[in-house]
N, C-alpha and C. Protein backbone atom coordinates (compact mmCIF):
# COMPACT_ATOMS: atom_id res chain seq x y z
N UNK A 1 49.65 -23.70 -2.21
CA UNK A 1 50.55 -23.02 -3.11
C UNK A 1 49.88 -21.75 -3.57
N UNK A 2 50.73 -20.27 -3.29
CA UNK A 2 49.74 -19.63 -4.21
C UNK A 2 51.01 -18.51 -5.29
N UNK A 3 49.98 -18.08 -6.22
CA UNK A 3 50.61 -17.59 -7.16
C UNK A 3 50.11 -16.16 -7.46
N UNK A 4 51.23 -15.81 -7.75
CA UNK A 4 51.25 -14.04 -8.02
C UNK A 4 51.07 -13.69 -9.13
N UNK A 5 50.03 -12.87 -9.11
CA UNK A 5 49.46 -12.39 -10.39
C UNK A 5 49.76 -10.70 -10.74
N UNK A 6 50.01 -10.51 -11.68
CA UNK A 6 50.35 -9.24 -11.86
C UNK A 6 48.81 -8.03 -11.32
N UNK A 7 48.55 -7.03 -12.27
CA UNK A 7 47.64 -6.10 -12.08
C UNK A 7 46.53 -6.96 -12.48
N UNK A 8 45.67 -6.51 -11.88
CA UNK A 8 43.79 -6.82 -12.24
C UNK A 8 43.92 -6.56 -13.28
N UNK A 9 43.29 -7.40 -14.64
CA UNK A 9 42.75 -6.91 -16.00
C UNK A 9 41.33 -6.42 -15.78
N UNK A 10 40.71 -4.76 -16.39
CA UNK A 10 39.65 -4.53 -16.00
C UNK A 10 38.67 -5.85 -16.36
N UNK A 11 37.32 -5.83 -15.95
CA UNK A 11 36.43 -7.02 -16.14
C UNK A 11 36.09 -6.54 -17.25
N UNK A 12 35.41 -7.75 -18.46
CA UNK A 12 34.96 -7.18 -20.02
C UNK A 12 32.99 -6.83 -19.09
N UNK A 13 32.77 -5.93 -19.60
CA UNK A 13 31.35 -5.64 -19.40
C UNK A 13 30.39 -6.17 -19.62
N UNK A 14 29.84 -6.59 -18.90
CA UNK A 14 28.71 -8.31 -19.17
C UNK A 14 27.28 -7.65 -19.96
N UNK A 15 27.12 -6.08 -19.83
CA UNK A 15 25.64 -5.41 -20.48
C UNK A 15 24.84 -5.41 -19.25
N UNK A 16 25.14 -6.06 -17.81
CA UNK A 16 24.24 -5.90 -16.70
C UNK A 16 25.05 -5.05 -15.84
N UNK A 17 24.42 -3.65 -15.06
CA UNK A 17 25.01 -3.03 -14.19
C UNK A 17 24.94 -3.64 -12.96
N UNK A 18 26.03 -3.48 -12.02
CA UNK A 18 25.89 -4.05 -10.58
C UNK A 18 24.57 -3.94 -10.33
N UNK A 19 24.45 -4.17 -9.04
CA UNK A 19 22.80 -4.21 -8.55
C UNK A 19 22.07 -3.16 -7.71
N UNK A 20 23.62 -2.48 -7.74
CA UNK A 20 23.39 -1.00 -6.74
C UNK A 20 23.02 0.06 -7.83
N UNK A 21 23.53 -0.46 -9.07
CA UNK A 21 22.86 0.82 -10.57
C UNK A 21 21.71 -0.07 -11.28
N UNK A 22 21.60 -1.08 -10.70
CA UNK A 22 20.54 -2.20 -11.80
C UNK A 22 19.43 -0.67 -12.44
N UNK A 23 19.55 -1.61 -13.93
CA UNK A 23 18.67 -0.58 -14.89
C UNK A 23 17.29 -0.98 -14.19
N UNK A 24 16.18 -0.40 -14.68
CA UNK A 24 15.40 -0.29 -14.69
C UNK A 24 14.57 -1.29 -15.52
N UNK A 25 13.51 -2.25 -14.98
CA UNK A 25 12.72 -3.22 -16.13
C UNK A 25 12.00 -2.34 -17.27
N UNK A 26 11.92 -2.79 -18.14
CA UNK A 26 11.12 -2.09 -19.06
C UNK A 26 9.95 -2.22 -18.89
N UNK A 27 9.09 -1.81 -17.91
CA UNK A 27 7.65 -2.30 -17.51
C UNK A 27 6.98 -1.26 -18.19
N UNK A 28 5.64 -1.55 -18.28
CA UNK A 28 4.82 -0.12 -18.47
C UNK A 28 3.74 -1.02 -17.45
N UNK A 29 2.79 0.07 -17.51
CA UNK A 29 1.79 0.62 -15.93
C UNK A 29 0.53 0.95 -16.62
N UNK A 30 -0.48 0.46 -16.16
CA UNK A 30 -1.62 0.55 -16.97
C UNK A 30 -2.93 0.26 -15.91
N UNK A 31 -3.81 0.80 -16.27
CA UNK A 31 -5.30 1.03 -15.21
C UNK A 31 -5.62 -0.49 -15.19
N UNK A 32 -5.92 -1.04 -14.51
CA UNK A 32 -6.72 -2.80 -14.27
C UNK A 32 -7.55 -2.79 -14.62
N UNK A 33 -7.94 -3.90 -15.16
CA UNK A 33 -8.81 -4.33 -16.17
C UNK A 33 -9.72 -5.69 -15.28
N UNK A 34 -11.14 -6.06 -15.81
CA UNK A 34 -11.72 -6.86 -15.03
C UNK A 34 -11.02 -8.21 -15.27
N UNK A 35 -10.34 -8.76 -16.12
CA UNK A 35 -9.28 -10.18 -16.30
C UNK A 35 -8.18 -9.98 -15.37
N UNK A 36 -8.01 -8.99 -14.76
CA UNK A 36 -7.05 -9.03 -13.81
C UNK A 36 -6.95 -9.71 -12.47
N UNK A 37 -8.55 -9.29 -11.81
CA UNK A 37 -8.88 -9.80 -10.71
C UNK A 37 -8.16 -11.26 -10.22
N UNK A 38 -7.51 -12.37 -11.17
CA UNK A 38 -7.33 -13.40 -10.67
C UNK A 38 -5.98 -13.11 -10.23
N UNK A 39 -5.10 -12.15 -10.97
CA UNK A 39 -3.66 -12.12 -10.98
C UNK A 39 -3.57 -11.34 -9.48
N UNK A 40 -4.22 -10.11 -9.61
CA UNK A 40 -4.04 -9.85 -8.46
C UNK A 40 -4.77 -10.14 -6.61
N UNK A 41 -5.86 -10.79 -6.62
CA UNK A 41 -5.90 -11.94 -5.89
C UNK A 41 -4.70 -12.57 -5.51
N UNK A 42 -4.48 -13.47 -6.55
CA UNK A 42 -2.91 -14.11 -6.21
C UNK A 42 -1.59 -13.71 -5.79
N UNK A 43 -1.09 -12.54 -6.26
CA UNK A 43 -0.07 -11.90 -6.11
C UNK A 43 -0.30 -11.40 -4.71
N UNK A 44 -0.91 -10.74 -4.25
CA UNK A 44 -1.84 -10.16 -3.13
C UNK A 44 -1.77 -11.67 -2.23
N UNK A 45 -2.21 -12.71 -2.28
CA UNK A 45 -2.36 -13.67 -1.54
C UNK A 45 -0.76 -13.79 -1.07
N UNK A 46 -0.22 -14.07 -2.46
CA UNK A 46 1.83 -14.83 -1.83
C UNK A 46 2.59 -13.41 -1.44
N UNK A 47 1.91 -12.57 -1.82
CA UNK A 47 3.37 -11.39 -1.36
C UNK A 47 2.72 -10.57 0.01
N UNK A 48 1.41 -10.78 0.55
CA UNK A 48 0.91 -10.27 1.89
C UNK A 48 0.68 -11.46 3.22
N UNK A 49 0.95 -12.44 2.51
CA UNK A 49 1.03 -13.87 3.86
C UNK A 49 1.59 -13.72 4.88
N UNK A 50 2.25 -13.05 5.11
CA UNK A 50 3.19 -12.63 6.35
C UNK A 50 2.64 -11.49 7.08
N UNK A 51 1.25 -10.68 6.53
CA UNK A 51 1.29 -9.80 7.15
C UNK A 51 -0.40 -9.42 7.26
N UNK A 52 -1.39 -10.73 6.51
CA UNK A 52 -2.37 -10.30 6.82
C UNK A 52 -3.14 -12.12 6.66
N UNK A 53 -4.17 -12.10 7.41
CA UNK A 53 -4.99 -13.71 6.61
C UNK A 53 -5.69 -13.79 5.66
N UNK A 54 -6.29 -12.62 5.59
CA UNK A 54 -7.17 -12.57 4.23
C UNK A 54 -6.51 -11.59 3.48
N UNK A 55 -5.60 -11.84 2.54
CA UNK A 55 -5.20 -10.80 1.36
C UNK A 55 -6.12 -10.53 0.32
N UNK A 56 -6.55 -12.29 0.10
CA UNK A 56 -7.28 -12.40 -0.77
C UNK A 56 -8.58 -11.17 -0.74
N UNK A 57 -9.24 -11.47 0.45
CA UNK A 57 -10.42 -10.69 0.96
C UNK A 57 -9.99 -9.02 0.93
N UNK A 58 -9.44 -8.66 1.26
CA UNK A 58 -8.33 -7.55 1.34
C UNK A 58 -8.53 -7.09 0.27
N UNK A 59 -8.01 -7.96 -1.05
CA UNK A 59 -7.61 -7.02 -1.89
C UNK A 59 -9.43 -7.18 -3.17
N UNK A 60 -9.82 -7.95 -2.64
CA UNK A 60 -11.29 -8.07 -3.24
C UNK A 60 -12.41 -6.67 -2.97
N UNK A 61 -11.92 -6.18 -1.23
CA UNK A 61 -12.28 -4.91 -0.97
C UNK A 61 -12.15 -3.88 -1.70
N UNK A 62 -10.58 -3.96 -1.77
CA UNK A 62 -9.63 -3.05 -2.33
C UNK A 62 -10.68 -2.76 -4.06
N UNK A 63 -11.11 -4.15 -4.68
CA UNK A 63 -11.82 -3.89 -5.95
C UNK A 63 -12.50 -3.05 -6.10
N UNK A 64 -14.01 -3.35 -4.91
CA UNK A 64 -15.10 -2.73 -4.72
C UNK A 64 -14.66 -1.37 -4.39
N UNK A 65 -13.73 -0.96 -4.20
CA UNK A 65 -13.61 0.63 -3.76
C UNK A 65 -14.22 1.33 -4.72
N UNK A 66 -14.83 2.55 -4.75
CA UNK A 66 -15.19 3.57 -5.65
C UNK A 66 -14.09 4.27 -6.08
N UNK A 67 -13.22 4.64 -4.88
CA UNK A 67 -12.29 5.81 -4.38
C UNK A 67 -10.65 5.38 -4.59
N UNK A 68 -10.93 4.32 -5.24
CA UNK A 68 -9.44 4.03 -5.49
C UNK A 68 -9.44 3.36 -6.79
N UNK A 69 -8.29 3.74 -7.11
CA UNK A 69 -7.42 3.11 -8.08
C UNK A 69 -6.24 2.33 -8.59
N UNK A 70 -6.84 0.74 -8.96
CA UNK A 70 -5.40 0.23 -9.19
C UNK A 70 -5.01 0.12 -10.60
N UNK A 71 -3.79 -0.07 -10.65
CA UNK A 71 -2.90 -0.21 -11.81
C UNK A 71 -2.20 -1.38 -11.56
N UNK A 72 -1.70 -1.87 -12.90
CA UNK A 72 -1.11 -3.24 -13.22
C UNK A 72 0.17 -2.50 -14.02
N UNK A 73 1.15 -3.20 -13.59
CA UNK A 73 2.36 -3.00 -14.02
C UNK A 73 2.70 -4.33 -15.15
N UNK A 74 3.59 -4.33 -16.56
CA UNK A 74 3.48 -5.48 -16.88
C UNK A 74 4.98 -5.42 -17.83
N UNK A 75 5.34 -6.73 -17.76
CA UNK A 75 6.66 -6.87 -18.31
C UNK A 75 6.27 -7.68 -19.55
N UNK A 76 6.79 -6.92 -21.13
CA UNK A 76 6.35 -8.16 -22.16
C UNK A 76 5.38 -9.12 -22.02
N UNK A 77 4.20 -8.21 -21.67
CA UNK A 77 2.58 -8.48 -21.88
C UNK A 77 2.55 -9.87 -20.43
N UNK A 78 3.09 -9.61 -19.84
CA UNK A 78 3.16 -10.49 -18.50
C UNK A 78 3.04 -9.50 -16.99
N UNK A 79 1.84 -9.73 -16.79
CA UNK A 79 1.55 -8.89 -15.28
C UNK A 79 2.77 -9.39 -14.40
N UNK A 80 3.25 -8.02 -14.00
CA UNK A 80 4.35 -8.37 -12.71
C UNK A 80 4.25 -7.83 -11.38
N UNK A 81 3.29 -6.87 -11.54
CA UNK A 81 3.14 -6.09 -10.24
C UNK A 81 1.70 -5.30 -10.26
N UNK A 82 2.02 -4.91 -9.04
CA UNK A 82 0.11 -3.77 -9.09
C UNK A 82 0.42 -2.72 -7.64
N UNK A 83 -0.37 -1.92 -8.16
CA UNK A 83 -0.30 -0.89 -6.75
C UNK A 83 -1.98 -0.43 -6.70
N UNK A 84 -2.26 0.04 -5.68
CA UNK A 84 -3.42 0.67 -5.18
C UNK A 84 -3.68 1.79 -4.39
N UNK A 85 -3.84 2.43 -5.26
CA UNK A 85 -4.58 4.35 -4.33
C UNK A 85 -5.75 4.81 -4.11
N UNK A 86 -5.67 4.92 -3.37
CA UNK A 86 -6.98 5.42 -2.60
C UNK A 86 -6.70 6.89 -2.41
N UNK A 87 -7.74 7.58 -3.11
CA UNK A 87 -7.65 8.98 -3.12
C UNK A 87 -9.55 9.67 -2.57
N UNK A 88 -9.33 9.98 -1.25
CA UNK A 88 -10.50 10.81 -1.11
C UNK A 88 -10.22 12.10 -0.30
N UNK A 89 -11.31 13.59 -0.15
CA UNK A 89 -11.16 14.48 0.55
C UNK A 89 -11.94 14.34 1.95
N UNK A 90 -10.49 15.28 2.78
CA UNK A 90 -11.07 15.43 4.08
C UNK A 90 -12.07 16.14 4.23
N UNK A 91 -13.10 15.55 5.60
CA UNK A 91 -14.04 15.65 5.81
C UNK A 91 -14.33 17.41 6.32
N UNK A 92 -13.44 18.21 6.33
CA UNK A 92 -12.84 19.60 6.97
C UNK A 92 -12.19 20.49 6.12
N UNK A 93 -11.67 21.47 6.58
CA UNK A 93 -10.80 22.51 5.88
C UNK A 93 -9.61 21.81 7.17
N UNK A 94 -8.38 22.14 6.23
CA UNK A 94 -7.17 21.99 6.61
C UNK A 94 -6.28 22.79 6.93
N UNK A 95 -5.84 24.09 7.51
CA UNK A 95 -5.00 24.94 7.41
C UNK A 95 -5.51 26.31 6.26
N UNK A 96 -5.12 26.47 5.25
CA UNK A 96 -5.84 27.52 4.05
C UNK A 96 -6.20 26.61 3.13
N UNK A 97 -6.18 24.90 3.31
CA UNK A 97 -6.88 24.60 2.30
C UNK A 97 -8.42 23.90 2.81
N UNK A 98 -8.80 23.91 1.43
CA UNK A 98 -10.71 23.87 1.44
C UNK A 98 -10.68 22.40 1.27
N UNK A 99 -11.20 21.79 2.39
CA UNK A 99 -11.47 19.96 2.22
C UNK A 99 -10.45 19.62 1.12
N UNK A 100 -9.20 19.74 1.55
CA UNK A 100 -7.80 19.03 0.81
C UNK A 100 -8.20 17.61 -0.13
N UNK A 101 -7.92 16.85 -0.75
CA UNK A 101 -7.91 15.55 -0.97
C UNK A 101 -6.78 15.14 -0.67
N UNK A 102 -6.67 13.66 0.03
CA UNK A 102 -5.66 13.32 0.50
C UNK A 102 -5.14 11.64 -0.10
N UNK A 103 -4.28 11.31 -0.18
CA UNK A 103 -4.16 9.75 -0.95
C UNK A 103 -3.77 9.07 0.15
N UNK A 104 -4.14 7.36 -0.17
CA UNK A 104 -3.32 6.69 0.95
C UNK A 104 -2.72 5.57 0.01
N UNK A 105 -1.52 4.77 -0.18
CA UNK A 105 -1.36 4.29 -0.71
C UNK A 105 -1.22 2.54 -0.09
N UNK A 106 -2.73 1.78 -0.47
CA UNK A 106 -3.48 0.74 0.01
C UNK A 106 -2.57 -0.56 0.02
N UNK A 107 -2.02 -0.58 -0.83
CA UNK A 107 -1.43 -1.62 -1.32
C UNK A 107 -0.41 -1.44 -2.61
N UNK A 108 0.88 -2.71 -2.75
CA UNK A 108 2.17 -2.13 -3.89
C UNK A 108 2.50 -3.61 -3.62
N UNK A 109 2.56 -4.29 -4.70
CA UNK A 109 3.37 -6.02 -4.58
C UNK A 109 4.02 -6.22 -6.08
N UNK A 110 4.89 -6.73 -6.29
CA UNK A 110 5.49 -7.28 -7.25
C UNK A 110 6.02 -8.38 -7.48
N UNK A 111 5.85 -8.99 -8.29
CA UNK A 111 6.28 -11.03 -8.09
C UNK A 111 7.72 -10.89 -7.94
N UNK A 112 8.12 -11.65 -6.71
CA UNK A 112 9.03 -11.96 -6.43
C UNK A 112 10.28 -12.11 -6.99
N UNK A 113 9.67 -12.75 -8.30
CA UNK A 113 11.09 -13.26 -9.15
C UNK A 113 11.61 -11.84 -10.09
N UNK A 114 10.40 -10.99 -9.57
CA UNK A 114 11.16 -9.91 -10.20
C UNK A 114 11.56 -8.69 -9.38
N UNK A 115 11.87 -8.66 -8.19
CA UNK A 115 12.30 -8.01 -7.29
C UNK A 115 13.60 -7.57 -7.71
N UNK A 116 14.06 -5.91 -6.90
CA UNK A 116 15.52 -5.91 -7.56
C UNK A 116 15.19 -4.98 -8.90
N UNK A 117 14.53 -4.77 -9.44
CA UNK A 117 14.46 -4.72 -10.98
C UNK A 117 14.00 -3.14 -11.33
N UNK A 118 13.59 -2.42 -10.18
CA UNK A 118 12.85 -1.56 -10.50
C UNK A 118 10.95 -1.15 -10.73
N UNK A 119 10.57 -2.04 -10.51
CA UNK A 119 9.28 -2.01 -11.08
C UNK A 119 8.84 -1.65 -9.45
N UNK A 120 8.98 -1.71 -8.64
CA UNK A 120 8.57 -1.03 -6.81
C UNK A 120 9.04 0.31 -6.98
N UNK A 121 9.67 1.21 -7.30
CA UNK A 121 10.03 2.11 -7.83
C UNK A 121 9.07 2.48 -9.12
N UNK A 122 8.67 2.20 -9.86
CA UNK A 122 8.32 3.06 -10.91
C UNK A 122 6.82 2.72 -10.80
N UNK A 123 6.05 1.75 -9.58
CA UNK A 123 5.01 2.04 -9.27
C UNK A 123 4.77 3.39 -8.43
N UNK A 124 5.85 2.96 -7.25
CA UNK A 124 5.69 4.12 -6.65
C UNK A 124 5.17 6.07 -7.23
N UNK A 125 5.83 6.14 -8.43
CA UNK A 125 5.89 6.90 -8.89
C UNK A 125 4.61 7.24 -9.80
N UNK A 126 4.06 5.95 -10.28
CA UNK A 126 2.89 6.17 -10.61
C UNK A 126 2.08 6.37 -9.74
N UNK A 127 1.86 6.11 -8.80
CA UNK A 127 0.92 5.91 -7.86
C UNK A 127 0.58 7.48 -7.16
N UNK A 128 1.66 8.09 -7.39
CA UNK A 128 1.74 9.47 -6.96
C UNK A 128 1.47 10.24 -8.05
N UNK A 129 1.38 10.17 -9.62
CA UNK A 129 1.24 10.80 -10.06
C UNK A 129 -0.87 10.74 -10.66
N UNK A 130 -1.24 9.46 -10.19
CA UNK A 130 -2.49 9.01 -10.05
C UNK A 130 -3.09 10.14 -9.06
N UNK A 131 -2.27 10.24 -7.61
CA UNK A 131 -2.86 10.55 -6.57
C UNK A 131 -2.30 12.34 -6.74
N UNK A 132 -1.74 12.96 -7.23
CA UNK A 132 -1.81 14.32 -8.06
C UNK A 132 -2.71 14.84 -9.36
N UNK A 133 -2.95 14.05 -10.03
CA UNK A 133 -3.95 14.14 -11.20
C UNK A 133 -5.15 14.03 -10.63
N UNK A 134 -5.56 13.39 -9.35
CA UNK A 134 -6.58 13.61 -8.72
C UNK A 134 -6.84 14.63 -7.54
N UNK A 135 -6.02 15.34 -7.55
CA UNK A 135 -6.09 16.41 -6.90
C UNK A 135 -5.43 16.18 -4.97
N UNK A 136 -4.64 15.10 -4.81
CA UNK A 136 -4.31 14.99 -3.60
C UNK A 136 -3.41 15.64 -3.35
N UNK A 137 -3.12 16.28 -1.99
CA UNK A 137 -2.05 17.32 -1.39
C UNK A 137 -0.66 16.46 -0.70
N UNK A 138 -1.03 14.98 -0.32
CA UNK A 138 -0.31 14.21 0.24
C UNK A 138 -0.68 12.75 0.30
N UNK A 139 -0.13 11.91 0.43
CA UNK A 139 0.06 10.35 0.34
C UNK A 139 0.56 9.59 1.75
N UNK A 140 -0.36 8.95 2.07
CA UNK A 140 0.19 8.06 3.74
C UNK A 140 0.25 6.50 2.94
N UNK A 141 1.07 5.95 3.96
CA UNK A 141 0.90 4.24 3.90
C UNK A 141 0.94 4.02 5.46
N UNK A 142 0.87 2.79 5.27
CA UNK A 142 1.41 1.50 6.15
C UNK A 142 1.72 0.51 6.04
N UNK A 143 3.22 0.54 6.58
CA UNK A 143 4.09 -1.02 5.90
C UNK A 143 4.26 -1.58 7.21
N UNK A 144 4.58 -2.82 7.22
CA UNK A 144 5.11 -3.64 8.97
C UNK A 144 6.73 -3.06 8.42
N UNK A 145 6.63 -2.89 10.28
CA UNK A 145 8.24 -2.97 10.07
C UNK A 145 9.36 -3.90 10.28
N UNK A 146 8.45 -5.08 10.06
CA UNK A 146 9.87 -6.39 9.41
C UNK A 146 9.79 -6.43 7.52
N UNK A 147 8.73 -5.51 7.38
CA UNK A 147 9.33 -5.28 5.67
C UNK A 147 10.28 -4.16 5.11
N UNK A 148 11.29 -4.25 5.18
CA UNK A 148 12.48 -3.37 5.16
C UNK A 148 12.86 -2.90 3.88
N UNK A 149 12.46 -3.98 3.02
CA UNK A 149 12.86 -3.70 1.78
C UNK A 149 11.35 -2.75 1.19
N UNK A 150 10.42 -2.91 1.35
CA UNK A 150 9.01 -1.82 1.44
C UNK A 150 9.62 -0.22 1.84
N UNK A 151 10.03 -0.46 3.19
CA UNK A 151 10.66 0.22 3.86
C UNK A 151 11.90 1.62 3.06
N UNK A 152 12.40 0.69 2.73
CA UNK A 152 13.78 1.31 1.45
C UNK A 152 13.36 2.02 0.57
N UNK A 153 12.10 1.36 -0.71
CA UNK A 153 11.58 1.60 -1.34
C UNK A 153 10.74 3.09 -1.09
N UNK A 154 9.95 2.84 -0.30
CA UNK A 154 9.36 4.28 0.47
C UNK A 154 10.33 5.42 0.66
N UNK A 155 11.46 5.10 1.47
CA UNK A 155 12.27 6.15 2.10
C UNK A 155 12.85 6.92 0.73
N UNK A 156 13.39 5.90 0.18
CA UNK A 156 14.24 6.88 -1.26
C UNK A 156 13.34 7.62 -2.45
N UNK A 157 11.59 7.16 -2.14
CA UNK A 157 10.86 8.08 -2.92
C UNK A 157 10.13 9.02 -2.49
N UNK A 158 11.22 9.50 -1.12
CA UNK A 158 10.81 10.73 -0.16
C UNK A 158 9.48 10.57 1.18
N UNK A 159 9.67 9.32 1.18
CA UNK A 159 8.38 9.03 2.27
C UNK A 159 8.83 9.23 4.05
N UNK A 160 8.35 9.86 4.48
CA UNK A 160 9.13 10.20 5.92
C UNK A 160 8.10 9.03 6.70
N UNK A 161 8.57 8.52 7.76
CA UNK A 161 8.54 7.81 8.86
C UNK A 161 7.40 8.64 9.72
N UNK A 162 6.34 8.41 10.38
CA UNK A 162 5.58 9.44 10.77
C UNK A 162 5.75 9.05 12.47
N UNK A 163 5.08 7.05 12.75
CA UNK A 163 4.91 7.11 13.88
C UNK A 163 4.39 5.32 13.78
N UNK A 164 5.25 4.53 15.15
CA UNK A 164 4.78 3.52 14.75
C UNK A 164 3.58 2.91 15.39
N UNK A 165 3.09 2.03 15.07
CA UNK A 165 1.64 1.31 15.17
C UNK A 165 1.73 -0.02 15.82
N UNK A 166 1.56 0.07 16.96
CA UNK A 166 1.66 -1.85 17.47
C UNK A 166 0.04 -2.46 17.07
N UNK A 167 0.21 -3.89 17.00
CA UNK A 167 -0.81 -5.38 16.87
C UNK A 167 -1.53 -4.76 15.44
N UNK A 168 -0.88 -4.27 14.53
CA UNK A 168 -1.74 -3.60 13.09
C UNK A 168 -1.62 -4.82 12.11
N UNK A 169 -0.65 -5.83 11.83
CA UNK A 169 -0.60 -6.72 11.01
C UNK A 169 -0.72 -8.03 12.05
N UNK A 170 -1.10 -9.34 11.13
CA UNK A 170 -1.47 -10.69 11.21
C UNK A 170 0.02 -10.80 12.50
N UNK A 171 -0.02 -11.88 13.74
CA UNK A 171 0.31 -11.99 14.68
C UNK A 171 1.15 -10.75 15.36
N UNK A 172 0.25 -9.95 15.58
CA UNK A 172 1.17 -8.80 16.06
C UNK A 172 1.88 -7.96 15.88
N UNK A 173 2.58 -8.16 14.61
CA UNK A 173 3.08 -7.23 13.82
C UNK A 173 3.41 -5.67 14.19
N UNK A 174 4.06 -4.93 14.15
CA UNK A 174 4.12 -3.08 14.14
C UNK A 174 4.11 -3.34 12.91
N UNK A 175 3.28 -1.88 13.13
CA UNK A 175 3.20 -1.11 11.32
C UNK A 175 4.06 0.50 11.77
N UNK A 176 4.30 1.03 10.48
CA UNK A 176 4.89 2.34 10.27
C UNK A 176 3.94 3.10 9.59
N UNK A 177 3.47 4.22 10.31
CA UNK A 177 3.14 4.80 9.26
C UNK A 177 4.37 5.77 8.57
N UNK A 178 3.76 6.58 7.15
CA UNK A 178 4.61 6.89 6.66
C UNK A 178 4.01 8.02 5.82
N UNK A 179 4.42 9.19 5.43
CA UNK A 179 4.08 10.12 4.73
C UNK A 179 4.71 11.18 3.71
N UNK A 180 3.92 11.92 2.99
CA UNK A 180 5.17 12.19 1.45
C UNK A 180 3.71 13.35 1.31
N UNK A 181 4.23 14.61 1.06
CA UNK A 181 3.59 15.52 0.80
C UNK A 181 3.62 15.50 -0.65
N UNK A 182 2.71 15.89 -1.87
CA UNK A 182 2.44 15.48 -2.73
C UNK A 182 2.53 17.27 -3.70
């Protein structure tokens, strides 16, 4: 049986925008601290399993760096995310510039349950403004390219596609590189 309904009544406004305008988390972004090490270990362990065996080890490197810098992203005093830059100068002159500094951006994870939300986005943005305050001319990554949603994230904060990379991640994997003049 079906029944006829006149015009759509608009919907009453629930305070959440679709997911194609989703606001933005209210995160703030802050330099890592030595109590961090466990969070990001972990986060690093569940959100790189697919794409490396040792994250853990990985991102323990990532500590010891001199040349880089991570940040912790955090929602109502609750770590949700982290990114990592690596900012050093080339070993050369570049075109008219004098041994450029150049960024690479090492690593970017955010807990899962908060995906969607904005906070991959407003690392991104830190991460570039880390790797400008330090004097870099440009920013590379490398994401696999069965991470699409990485992928997205990159493209809409101006990251161009450079060239892809076969056997670079855990069973074989392609990687992308990717680049964003700074």
């Amino acid at each position: 049986m079906s029944t006829r309904r006149g015009p759509k009544a608009p919907l009453a406004w629930s305070g959440r925008e679709p997911r194609f305008g989703v606001r933005p988390l209210d995160a703030s972004i802050r330099p890592a601290r030595l109590d961090d090490e466990d969070f990001l270990v972990a986060l690093s362990t569940r959100v790189f399993r697919a794409y490396t065996r040792d994250a853990a080890g990985a991102m323990r490197r990532m500590l010891g760096c001199r040349t880089s810098t991570i940040s912790v992203a955090e929602h109502n005093e609750t770590r949700i995310g982290f990114v990592v830059v690596d900012v050093q100068a080339l070993g050369r002159d570049y075109g008219p510039l004098k041994r450029p500094k150049v960024a690479h951006l090492d690593a970017i994870a955010v807990r899962p349950n908060m995906s969607s939300q904005g906070v991959g986005h407003k690392l991104v943005a830190h991460a570039e403004g880390v790797a400008r305050a330090r004097g870099a001319v440009s920013m590379s990554l490398l994401t696999a390219d069965t991470n699409t949603g990485a992928q997205r994230l990159f493209l809409d904060a101006g990251f161009q596609v450079l060239a892809p990379f076969d056997d670079v991640y855990a069973d074989g994997q392609r990687a992308l590189s990717m680049f964003k003049a700074l």
